[in-house]
N, C-alpha and C. Protein backbone atom coordinates (compact mmCIF):
# COMPACT_ATOMS: atom_id res chain seq x y z
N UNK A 1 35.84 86.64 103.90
CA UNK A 1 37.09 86.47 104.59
C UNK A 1 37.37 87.72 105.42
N UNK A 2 37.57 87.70 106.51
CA UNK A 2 38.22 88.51 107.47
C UNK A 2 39.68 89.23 107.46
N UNK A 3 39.54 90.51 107.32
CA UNK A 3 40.24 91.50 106.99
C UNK A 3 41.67 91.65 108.25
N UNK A 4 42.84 91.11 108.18
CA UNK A 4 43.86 91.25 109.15
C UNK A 4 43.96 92.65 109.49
N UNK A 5 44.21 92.79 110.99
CA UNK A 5 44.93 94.16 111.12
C UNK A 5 46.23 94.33 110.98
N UNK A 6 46.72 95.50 110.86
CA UNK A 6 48.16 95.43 111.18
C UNK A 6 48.36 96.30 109.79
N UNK A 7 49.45 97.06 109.16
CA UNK A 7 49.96 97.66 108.03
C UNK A 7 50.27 96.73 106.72
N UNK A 8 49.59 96.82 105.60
CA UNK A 8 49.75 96.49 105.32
C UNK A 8 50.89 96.06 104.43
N UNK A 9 51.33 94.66 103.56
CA UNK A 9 52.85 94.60 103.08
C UNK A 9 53.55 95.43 102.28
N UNK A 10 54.59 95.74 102.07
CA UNK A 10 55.20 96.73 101.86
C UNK A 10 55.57 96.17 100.30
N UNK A 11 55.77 97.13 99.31
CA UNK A 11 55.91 97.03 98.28
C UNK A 11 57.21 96.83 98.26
N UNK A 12 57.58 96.19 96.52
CA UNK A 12 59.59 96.50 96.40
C UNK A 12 59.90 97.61 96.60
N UNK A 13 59.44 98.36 96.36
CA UNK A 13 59.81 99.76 96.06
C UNK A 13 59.91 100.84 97.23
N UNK A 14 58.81 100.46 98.14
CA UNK A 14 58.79 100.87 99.18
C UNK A 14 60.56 99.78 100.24
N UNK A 15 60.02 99.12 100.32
CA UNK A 15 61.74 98.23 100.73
C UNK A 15 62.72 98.65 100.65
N UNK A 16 62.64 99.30 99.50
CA UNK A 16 64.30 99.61 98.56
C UNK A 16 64.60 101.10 99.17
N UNK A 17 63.45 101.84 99.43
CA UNK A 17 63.32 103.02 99.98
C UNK A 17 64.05 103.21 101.11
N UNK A 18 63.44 102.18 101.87
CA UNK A 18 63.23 102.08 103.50
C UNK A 18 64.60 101.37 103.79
N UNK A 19 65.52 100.86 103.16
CA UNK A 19 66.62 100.05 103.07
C UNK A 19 67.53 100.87 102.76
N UNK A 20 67.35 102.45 101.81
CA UNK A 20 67.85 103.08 101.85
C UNK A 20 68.53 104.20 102.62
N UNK A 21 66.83 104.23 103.25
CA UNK A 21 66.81 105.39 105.14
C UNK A 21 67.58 105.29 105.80
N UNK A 22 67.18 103.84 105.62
CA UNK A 22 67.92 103.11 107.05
C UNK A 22 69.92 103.13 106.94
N UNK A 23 70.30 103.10 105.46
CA UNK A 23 71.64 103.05 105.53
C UNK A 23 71.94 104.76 105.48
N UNK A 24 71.23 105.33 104.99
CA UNK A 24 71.30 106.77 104.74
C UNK A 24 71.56 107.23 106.51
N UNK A 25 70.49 107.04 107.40
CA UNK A 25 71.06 107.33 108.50
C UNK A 25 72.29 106.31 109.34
N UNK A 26 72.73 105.62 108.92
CA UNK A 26 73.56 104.57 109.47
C UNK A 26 75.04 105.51 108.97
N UNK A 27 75.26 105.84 108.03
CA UNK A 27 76.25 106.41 107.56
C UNK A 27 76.22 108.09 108.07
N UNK A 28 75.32 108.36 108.54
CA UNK A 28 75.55 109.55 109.33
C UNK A 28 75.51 109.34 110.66
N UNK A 29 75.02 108.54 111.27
CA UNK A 29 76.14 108.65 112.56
C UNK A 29 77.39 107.80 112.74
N UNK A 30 77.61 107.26 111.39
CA UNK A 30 78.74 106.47 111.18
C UNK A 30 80.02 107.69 111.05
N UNK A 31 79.44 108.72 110.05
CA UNK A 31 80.53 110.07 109.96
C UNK A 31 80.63 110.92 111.35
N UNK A 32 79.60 110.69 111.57
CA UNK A 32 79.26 111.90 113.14
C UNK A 32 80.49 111.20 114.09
N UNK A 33 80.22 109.64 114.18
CA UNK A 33 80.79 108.94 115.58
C UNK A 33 81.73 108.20 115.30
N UNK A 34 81.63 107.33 114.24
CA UNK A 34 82.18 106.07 114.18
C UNK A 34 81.15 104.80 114.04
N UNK A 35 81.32 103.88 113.54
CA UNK A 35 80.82 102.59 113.77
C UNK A 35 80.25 102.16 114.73
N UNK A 36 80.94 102.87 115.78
CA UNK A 36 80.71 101.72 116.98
C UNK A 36 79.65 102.40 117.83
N UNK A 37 79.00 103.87 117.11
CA UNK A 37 77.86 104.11 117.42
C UNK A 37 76.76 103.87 116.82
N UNK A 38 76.96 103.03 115.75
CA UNK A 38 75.75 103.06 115.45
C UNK A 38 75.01 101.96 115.67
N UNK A 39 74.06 101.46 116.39
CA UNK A 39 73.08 100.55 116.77
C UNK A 39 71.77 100.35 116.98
N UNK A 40 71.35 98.91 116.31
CA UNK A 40 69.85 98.94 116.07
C UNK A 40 68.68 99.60 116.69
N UNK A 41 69.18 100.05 117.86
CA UNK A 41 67.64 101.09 118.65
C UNK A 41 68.29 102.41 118.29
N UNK A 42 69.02 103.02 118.33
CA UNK A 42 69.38 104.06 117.62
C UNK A 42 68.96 104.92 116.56
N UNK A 43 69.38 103.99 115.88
CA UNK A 43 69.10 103.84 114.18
C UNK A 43 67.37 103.77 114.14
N UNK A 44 67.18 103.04 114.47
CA UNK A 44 65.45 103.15 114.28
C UNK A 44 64.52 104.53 115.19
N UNK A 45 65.55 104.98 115.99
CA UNK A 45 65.07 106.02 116.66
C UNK A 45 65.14 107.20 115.58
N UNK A 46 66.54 107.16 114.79
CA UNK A 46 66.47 107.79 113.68
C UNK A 46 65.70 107.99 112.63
N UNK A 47 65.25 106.87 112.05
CA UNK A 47 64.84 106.38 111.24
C UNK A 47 63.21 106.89 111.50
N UNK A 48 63.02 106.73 112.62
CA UNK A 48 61.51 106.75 112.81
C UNK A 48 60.68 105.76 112.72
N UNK A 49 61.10 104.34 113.18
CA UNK A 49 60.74 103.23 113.40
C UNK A 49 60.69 102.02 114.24
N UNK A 50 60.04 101.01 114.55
CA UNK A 50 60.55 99.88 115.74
C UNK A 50 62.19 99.21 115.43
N UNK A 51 62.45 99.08 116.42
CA UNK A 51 63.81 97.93 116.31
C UNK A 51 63.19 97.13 114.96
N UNK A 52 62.22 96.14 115.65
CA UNK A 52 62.20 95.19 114.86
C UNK A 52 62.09 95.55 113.45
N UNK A 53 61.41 97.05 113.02
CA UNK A 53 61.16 96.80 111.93
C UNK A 53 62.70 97.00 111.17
N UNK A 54 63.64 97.35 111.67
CA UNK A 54 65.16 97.37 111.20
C UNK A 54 65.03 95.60 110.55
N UNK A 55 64.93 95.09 111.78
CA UNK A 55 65.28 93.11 111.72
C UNK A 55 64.89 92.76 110.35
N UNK A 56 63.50 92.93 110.38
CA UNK A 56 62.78 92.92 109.16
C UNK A 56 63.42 93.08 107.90
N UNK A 57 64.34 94.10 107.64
CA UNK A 57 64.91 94.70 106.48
C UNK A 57 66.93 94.02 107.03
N UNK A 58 66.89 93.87 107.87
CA UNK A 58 68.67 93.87 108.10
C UNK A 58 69.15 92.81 109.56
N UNK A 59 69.92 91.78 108.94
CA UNK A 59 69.96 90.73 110.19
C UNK A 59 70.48 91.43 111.04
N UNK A 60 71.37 92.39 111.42
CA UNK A 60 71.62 93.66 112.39
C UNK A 60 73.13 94.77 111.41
N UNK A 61 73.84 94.97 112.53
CA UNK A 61 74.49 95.91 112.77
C UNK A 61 75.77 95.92 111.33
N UNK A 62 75.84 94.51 111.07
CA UNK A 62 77.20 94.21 110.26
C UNK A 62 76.58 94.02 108.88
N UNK A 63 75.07 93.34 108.64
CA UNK A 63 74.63 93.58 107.80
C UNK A 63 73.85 95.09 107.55
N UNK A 64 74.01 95.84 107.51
CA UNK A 64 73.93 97.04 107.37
C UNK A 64 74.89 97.79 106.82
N UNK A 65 76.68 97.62 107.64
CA UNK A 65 77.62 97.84 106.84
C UNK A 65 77.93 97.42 105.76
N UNK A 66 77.59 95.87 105.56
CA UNK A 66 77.79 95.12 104.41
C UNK A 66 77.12 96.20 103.14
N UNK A 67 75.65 96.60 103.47
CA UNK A 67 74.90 96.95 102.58
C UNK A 67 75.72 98.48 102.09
N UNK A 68 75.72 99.00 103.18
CA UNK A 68 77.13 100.54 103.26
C UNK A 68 77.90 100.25 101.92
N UNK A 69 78.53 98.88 102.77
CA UNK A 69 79.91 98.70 101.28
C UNK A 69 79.66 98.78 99.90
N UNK A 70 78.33 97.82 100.12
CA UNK A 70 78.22 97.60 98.68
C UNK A 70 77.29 98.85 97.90
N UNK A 71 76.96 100.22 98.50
CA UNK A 71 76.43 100.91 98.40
C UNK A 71 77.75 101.93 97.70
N UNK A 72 78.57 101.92 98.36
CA UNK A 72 79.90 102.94 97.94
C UNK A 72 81.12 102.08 97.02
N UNK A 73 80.67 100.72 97.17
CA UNK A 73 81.45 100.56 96.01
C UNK A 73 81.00 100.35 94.57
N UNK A 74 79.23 100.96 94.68
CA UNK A 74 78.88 100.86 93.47
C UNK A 74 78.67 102.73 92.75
N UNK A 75 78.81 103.38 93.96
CA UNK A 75 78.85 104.31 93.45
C UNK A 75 80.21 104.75 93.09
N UNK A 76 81.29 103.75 93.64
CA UNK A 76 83.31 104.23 92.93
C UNK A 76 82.93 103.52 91.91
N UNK A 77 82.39 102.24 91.41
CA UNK A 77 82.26 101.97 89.80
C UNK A 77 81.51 102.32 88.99
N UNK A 78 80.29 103.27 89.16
CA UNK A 78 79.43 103.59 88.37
C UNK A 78 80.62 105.08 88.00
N UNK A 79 81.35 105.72 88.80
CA UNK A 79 81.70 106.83 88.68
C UNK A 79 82.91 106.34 87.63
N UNK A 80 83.35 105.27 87.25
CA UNK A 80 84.25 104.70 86.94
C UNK A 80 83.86 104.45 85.53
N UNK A 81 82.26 103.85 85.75
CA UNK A 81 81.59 103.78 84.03
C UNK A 81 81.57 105.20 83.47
N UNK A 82 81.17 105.71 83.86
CA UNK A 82 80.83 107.46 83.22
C UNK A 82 82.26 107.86 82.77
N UNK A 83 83.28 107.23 83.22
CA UNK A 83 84.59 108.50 82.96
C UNK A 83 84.92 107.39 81.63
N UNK A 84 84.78 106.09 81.61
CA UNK A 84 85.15 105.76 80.52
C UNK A 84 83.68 105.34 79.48
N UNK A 85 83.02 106.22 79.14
CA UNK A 85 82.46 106.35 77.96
C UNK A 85 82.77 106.98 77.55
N UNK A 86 83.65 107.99 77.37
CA UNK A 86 84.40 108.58 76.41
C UNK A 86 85.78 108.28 76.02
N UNK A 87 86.02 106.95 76.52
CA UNK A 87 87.54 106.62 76.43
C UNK A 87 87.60 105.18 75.73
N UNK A 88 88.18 105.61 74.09
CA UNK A 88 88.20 104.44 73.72
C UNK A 88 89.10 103.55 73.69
N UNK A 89 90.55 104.02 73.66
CA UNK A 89 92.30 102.73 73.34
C UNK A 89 91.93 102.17 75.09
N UNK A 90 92.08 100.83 74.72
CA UNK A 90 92.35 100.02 75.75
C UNK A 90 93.40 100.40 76.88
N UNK A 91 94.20 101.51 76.78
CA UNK A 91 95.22 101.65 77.76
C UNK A 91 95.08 102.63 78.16
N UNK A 92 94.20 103.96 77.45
CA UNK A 92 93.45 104.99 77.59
C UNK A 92 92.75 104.74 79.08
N UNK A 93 91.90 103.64 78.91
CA UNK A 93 90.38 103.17 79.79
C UNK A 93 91.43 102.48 80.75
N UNK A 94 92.34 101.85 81.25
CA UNK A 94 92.68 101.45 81.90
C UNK A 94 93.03 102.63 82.90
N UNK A 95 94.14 103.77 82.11
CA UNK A 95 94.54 104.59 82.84
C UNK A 95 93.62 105.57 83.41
N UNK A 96 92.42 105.98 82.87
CA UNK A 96 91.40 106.48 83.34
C UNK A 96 90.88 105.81 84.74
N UNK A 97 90.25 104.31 84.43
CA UNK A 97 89.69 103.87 85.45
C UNK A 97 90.65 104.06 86.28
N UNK A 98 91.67 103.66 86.34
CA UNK A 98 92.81 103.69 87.65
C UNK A 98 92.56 104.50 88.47
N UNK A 99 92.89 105.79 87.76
CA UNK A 99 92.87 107.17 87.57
C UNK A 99 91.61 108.07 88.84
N UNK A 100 90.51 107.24 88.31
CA UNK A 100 89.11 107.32 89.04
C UNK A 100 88.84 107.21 90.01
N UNK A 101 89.48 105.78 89.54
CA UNK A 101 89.76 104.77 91.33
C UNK A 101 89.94 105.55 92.64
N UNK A 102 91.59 105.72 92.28
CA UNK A 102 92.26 106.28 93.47
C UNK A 102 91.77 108.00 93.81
N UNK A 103 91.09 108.61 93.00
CA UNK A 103 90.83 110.15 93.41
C UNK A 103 89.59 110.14 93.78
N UNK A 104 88.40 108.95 93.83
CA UNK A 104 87.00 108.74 94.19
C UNK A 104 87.61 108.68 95.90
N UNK A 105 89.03 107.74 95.96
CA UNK A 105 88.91 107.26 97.46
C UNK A 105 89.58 108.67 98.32
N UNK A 106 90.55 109.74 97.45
CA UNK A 106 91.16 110.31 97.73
C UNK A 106 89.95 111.46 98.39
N UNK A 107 88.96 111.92 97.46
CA UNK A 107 87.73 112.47 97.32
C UNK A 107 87.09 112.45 98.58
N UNK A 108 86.84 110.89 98.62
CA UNK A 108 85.63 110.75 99.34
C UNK A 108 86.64 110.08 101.19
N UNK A 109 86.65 110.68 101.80
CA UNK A 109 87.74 109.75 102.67
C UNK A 109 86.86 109.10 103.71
N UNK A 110 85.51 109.89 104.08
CA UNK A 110 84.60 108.82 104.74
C UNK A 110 84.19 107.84 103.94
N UNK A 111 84.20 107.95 103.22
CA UNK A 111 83.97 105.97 102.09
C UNK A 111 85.06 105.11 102.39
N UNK A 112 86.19 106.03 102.10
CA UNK A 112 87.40 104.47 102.25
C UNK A 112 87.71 104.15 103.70
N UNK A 113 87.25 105.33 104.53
CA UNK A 113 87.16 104.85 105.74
C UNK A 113 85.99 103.53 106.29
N UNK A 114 85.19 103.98 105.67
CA UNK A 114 84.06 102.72 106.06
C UNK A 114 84.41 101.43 105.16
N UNK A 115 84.86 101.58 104.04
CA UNK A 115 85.57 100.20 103.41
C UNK A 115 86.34 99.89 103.75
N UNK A 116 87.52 100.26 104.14
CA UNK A 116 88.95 99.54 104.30
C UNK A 116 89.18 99.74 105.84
N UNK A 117 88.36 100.78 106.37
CA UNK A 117 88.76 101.09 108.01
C UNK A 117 88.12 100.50 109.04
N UNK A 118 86.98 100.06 108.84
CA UNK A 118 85.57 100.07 110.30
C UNK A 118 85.46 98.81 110.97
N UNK A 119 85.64 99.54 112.29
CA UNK A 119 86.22 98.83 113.19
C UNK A 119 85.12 97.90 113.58
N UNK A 120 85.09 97.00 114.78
CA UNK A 120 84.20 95.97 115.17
C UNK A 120 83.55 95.17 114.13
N UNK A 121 84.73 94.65 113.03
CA UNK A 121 84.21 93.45 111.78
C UNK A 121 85.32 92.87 111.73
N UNK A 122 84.09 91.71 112.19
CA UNK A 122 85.61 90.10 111.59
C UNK A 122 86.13 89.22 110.65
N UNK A 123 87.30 88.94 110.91
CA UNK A 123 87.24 88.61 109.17
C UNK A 123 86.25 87.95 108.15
N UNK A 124 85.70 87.11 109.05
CA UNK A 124 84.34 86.07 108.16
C UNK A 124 83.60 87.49 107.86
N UNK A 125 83.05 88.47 108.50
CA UNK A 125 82.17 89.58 107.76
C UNK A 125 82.70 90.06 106.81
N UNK A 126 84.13 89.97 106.69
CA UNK A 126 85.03 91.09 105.50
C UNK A 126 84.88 89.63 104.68
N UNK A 127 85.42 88.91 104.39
CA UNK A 127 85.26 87.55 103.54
C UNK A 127 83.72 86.95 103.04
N UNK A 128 83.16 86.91 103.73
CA UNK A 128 82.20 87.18 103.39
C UNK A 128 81.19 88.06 101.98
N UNK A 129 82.05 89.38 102.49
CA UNK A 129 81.55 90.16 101.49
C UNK A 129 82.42 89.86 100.42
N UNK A 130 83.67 90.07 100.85
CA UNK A 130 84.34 90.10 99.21
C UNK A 130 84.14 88.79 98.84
N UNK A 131 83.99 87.91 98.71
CA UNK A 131 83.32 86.90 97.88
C UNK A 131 82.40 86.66 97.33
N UNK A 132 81.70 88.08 97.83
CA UNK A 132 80.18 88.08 96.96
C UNK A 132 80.37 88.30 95.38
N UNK A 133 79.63 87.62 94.59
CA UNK A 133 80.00 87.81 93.02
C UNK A 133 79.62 89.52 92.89
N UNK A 134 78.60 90.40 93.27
CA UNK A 134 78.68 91.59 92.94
C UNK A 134 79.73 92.39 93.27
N UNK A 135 80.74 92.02 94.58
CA UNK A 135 81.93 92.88 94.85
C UNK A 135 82.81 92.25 94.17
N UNK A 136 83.15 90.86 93.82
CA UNK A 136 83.70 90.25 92.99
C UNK A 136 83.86 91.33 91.46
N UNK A 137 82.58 92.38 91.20
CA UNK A 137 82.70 92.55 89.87
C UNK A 137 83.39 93.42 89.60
N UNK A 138 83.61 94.15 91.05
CA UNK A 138 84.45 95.78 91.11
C UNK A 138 85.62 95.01 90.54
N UNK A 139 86.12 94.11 90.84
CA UNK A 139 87.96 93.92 90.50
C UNK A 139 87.59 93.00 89.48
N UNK A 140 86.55 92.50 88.82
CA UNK A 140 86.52 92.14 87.52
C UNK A 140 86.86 92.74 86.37
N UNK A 141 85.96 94.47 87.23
CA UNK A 141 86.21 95.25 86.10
C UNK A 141 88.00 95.33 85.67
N UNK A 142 88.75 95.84 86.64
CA UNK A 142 90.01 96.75 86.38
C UNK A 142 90.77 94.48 85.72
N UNK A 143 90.34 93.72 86.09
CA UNK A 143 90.77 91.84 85.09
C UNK A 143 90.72 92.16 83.97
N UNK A 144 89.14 92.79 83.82
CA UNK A 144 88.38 92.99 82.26
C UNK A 144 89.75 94.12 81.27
N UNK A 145 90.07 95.41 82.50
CA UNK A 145 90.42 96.40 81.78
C UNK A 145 92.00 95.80 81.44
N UNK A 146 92.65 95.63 82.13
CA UNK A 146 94.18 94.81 81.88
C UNK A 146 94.00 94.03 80.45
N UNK A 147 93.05 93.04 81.05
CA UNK A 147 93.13 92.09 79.59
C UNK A 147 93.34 92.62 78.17
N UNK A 148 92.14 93.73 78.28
CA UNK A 148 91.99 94.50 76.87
C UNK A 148 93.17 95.19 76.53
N UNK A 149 94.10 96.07 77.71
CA UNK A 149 95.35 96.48 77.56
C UNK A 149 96.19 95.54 77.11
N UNK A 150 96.64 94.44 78.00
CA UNK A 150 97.08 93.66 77.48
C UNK A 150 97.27 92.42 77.23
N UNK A 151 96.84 92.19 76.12
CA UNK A 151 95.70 90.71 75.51
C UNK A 151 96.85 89.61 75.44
N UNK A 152 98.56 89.76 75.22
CA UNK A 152 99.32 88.60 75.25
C UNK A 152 99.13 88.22 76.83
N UNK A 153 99.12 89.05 78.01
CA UNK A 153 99.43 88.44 79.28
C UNK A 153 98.44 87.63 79.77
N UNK A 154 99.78 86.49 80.39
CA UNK A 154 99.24 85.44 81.18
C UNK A 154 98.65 85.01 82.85
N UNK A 155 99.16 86.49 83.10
CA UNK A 155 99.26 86.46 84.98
C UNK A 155 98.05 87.64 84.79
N UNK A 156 97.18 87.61 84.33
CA UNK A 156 96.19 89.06 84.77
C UNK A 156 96.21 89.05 86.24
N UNK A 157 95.23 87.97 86.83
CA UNK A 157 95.30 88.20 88.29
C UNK A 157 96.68 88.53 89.12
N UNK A 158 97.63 88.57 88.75
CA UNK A 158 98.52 89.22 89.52
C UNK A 158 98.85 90.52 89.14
N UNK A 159 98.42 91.06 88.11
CA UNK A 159 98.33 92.09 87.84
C UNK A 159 97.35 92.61 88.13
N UNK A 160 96.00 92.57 88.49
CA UNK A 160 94.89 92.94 88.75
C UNK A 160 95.27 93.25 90.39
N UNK A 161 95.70 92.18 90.93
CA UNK A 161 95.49 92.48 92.60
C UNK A 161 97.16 93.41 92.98
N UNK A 162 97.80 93.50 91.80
CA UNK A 162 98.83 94.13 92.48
C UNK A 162 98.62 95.76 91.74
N UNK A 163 97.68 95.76 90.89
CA UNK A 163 97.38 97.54 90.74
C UNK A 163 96.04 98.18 91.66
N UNK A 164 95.44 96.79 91.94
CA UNK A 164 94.38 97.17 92.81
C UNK A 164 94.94 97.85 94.57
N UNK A 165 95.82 96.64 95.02
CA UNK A 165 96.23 96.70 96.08
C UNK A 165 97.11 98.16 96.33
N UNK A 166 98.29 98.54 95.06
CA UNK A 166 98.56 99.67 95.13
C UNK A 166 97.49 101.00 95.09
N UNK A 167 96.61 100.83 94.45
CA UNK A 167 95.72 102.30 94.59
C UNK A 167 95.48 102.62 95.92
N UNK A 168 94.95 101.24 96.88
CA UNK A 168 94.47 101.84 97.61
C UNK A 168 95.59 102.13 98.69
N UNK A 169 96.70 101.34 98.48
CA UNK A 169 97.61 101.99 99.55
C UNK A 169 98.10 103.27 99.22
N UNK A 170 97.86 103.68 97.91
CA UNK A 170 97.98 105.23 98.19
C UNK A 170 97.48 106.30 98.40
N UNK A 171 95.75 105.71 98.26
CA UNK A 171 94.63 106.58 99.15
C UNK A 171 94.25 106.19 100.36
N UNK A 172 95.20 104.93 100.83
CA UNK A 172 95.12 104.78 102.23
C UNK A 172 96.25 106.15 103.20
N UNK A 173 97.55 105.75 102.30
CA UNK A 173 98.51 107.22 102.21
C UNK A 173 98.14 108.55 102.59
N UNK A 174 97.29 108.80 101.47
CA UNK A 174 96.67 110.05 101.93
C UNK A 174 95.71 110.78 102.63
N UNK A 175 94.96 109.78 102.74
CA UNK A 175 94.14 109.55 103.52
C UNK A 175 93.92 109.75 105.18
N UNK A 176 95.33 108.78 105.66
CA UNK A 176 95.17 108.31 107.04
C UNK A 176 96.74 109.48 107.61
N UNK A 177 97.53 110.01 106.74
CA UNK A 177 98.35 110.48 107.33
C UNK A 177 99.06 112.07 105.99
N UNK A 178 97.80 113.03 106.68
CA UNK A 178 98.07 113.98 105.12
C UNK A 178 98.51 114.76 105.43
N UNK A 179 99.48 114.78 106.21
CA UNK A 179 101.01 115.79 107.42
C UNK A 179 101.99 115.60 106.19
N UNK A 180 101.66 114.26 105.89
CA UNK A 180 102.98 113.93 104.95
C UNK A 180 103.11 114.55 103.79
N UNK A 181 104.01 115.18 103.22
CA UNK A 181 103.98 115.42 102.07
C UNK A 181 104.12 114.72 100.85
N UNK A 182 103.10 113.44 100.44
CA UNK A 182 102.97 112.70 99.49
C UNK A 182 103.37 113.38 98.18
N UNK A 183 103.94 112.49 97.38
CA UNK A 183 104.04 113.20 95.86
C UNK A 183 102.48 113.53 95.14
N UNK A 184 102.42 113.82 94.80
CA UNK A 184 101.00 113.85 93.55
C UNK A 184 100.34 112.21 93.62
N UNK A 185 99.15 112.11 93.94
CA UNK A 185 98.37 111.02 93.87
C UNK A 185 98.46 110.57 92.01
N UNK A 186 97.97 111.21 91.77
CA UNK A 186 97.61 111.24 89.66
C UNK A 186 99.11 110.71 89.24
N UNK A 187 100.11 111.51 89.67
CA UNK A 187 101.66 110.75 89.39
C UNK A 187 102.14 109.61 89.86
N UNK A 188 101.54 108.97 91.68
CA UNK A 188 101.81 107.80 91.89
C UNK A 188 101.12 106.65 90.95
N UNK A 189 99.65 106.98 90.74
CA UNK A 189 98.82 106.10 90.17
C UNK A 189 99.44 106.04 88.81
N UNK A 190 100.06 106.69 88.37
CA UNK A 190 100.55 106.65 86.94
C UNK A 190 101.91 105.68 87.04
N UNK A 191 102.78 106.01 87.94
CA UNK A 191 103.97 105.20 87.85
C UNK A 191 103.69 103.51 88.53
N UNK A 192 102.43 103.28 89.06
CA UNK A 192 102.10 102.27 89.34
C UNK A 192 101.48 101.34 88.15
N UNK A 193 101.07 101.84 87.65
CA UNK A 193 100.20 101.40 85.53
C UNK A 193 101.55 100.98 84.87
N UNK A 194 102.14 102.49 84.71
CA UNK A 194 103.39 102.05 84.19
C UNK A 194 104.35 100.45 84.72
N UNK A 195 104.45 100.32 85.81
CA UNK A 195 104.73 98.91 85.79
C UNK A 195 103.94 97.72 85.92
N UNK A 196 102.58 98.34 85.86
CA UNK A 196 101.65 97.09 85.38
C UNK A 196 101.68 96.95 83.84
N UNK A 197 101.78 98.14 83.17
CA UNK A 197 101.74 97.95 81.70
C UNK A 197 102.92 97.56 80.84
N UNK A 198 104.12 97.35 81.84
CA UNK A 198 105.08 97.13 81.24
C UNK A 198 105.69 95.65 81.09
């Protein structure tokens, strides 16, 4: 049998690599510029590769952010697992994760900028993602953590999306306008629990 030319197929591992590059430089000229510089001949100029071989790995420009998202919102919940292995009362781990939450976004402000901010995506791309069962799991977790807090209530999901929704409007707060003299982030996030826990 006759030997094809061409490179040969790329391993998982190699993929996962190269999927990595590729967002690794996407998010730096995402910090450098904005979004709306970053594009598939670009990026592969970066990268050190053909357009196509981007295609290959990423249907373009939005799937790439997608991958972004789900890249930084696994590193706000993994940072989220670590703080509660040492936290055992159910209201303990709640207030922790919260806790995590909002000072990962406070922390990191090019992350919540590329999650909650980046421009040229439409809603089907934002819907899209959050309906994916793995982003689905980020706000499973803080369902999961309520419940365990508190096991009589009947409305979790309104409690879930109304402590979720507050965190981030207060690292959107600080975030997008830090002239202001906000109270203490750690004290808002606390008086926000407090009327979820109450």
């Amino acid at each position: 049998m006759a030997r094809t030319a061409g490179r040969p197929p790329r391993s998982k591992a190699e993929i996962l690599e190269l999927r990595s590059k590729i967002g690794k430089h996407a998010l730096e000229i995402y910090r450098a510029e904005g979004f709306g510089a970053v594009s598939m001949r670009r990026l592969a100029r970066e990268v050190g590769c053909a357009p196509m071989t981007l295609y290959a790995h990423f249907e373009g420009k939005t799937d790439i952010l997608r991958y972004l998202w789900a890249d930084v919102l696994t590193d706000m919940s993994n940072d989220i697992e670590n703080k509660l292995k040492s936290v055992v009362g159910p209201r303990e781990r709640l207030q922790t994760a919260a806790q995590t939450f909002t000072a990962y976004w406070i922390s990191h402000p090019d992350h919540f900028r590329l999650v909650f901010l980046s421009n040229d995506v439409t809603r089907a791309d934002v819907s899209t993602f959050v309906s994916d069962d793995k982003t689905l799991a980020h706000v499973l977790m803080f369902s999961n953590l309520i419940r365990e807090a508190l096991p009589q209530e009947h409305d979790i999901k309104m409690k879930t999306d109304t402590l979720i929704s507050g965190m981030i409007g207060i690292a959107l707060c600080m975030n997008t306008i830090p002239g202001y003299p906000w109270a203490d982030a750690t004290l808002m996030t606390k008086q926000l629990l407090a009327s979820i826990l109450s």
